[in-house]
Protein backbone atom coordinates (compact mmCIF):
# COMPACT_ATOMS: atom_id res chain seq x y z
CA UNK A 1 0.00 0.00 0.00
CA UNK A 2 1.01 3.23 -0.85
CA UNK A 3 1.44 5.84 1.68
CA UNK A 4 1.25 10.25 1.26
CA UNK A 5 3.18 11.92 3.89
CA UNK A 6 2.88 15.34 4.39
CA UNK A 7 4.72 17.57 6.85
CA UNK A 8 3.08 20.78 8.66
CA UNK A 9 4.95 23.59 10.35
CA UNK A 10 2.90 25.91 13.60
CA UNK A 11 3.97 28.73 15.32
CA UNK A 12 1.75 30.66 17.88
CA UNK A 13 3.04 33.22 20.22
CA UNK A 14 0.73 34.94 23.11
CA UNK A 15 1.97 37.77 25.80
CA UNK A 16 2.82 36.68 29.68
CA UNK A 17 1.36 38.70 31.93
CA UNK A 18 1.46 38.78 36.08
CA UNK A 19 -0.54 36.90 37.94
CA UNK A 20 -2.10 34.69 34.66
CA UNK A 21 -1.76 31.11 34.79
CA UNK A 22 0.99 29.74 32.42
CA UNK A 23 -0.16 26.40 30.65
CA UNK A 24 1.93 24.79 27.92
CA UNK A 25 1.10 21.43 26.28
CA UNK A 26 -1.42 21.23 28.58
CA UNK A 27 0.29 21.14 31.49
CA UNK A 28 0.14 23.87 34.34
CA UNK A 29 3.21 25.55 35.20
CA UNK A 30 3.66 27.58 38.14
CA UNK A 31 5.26 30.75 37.68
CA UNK A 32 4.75 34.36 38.54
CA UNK A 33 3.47 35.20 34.97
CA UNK A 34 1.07 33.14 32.30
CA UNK A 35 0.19 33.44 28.98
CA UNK A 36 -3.28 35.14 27.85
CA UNK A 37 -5.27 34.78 24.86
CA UNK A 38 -8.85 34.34 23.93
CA UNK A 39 -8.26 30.26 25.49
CA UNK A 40 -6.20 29.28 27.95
CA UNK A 41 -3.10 30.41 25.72
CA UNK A 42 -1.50 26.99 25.60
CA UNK A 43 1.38 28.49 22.95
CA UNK A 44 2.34 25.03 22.52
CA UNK A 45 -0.69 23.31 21.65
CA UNK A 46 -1.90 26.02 19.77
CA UNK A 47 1.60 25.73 17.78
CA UNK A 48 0.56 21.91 17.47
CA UNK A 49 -3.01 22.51 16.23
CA UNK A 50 -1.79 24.76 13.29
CA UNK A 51 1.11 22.28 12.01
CA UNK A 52 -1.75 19.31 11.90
CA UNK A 53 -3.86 21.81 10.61
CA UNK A 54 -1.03 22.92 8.01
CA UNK A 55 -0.37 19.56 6.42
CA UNK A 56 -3.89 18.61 5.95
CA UNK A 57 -4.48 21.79 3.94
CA UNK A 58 -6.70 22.86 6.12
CA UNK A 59 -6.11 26.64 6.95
CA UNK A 60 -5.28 27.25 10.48
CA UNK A 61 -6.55 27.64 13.93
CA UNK A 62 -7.87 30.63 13.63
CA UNK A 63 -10.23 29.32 10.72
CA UNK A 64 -11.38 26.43 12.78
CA UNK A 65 -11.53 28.04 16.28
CA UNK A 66 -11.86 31.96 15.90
CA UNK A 67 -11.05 33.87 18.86
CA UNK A 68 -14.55 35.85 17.96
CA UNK A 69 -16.37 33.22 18.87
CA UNK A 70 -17.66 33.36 22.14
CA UNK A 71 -18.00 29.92 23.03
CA UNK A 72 -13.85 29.24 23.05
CA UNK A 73 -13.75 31.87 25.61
CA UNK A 74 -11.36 30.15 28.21
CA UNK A 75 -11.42 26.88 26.50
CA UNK A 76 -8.48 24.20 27.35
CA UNK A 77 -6.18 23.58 24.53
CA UNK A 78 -6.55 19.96 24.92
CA UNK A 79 -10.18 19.99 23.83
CA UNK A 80 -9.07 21.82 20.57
CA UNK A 81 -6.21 19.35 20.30
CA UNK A 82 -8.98 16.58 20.34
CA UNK A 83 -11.37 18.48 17.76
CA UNK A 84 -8.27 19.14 15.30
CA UNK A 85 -7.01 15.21 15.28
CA UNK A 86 -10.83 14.24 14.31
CA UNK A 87 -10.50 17.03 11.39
CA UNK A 88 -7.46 15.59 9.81
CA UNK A 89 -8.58 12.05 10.71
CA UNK A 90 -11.68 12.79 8.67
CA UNK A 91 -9.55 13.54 5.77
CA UNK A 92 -7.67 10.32 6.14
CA UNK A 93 -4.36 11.19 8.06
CA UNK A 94 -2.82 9.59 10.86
CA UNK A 95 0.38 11.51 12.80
CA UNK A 96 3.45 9.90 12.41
CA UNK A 97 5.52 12.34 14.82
CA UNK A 98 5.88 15.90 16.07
CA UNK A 99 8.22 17.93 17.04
CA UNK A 100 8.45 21.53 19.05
CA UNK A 101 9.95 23.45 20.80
CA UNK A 102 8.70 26.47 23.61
CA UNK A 103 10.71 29.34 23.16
CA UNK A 104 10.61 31.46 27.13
CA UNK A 105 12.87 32.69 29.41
CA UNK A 106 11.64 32.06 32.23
CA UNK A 107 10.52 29.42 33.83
CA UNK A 108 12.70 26.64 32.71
CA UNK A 109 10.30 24.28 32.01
CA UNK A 110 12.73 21.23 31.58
CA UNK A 111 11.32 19.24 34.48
CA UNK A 112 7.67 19.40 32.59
CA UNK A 113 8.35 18.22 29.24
CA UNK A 114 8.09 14.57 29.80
CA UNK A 115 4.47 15.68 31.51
CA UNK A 116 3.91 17.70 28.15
CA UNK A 117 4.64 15.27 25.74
CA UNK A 118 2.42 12.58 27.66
CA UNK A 119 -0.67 14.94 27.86
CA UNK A 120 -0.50 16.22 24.39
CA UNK A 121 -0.08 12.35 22.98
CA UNK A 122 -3.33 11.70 25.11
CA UNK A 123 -5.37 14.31 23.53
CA UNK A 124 -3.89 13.21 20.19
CA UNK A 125 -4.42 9.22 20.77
CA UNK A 126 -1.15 8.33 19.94
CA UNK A 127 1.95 7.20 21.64
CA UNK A 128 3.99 9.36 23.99
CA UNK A 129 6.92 8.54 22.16
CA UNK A 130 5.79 10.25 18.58
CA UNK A 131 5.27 13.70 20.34
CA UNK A 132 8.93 15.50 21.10
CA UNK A 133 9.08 18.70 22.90
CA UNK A 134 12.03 20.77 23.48
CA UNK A 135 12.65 23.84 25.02
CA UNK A 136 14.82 26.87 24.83
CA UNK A 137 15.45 30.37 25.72
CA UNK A 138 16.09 32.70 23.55
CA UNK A 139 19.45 34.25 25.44
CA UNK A 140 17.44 37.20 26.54
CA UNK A 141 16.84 38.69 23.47
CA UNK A 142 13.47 39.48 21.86
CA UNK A 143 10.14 39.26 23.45
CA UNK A 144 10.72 36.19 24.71
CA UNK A 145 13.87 36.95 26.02
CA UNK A 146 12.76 40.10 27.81
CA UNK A 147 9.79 38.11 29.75
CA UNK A 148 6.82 39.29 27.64
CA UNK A 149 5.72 36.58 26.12
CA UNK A 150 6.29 32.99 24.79
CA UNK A 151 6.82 31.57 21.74
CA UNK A 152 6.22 27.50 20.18
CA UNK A 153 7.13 25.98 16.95
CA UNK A 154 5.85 22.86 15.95
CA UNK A 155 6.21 20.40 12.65
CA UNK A 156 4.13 17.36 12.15
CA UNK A 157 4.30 14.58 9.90
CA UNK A 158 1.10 12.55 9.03
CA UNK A 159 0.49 9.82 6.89
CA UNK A 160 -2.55 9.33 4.68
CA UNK A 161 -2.78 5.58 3.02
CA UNK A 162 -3.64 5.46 -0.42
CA UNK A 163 -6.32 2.90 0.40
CA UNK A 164 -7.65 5.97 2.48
CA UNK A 165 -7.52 7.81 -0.19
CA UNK A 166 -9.63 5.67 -2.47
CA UNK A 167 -12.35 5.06 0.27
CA UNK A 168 -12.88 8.74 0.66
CA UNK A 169 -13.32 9.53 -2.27
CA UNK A 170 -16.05 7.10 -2.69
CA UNK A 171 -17.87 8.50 -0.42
């Protein structure tokens, strides 16, 4: 069976601001400053949603969860996570592996990637081990650097079987 593999990049950045809580990949990190956003400003996720989105041609988060509607107000990441996955799976695709990194400052959040990884995999249904997240700070320069905000790249690769393929489309 023949396989089409196509690769999806995300970035997302939101502001940090005192007293906010500061979720990434779904995980809560305690710090004096979190992200905001219309959601819960999970950078990472959000970083992960558009690079699925991405390489199923599918626009981006913003198409799929606009931050006018009311409804997302405050919504966790992880539920958008879910929602995304069951748009590309719809189409076919499966997720072979990502890979991100969280660019911030402050706090080092080395001790909560392992967390990350297996709470984003969760939401996603797949193994722990196909979801790589890496961190790094951006030597104090930039937003980042300077403590107002956070940054997350993401790439996916997913897989859509030619036998998929052929099924959809006769449907």
């Amino acid at each position: 069976m023949m396989t089409n593999l196509r690769i999806g990049y995300g970035y997302d950045v939101h502001p940090l601001k005192d007293g906010v809580t500061l979720v990434l990949g779904g995980v809560t990190i305690p710090h004096t400053k979190g992200a905001t956003g219309h959601s819960d400003a999970d950078t990472l996720t959000h970083a992960i949603c558009d690079a699925l989105l991405g390489a199923a041609n599918m626009g981006d988060i913003g198409v799929h969860f606009p931050d006018t509607d009311a409804t997302l107000c405050g919504i966790n990441s992880q539920l958008l996570l879910q929602k995304t996955v069951g748009l590309i799976a719809n189409k076919g695709f499966s997720i072979v592996n990502i890979d991100s990194t969280v660019c911030l400052q402050q706090p080092k959040i080395r001790p909560y990637i392992g967390q990350m990884a297996e709470t984003l995999a969760a939401s996603m249904g797949i193994a722990a081990d196909q979801v790589s997240v890496k961190a790094t700070t951006t030597e104090k320069l930039g937003f980042t650097g300077r403590e107002e905000g956070v940054a997350a790249h993401a790439v996916v690769l997913l897989c859509k079987s030619f036998q998929s393929v052929f099924s959809n489309q006769n449907n």
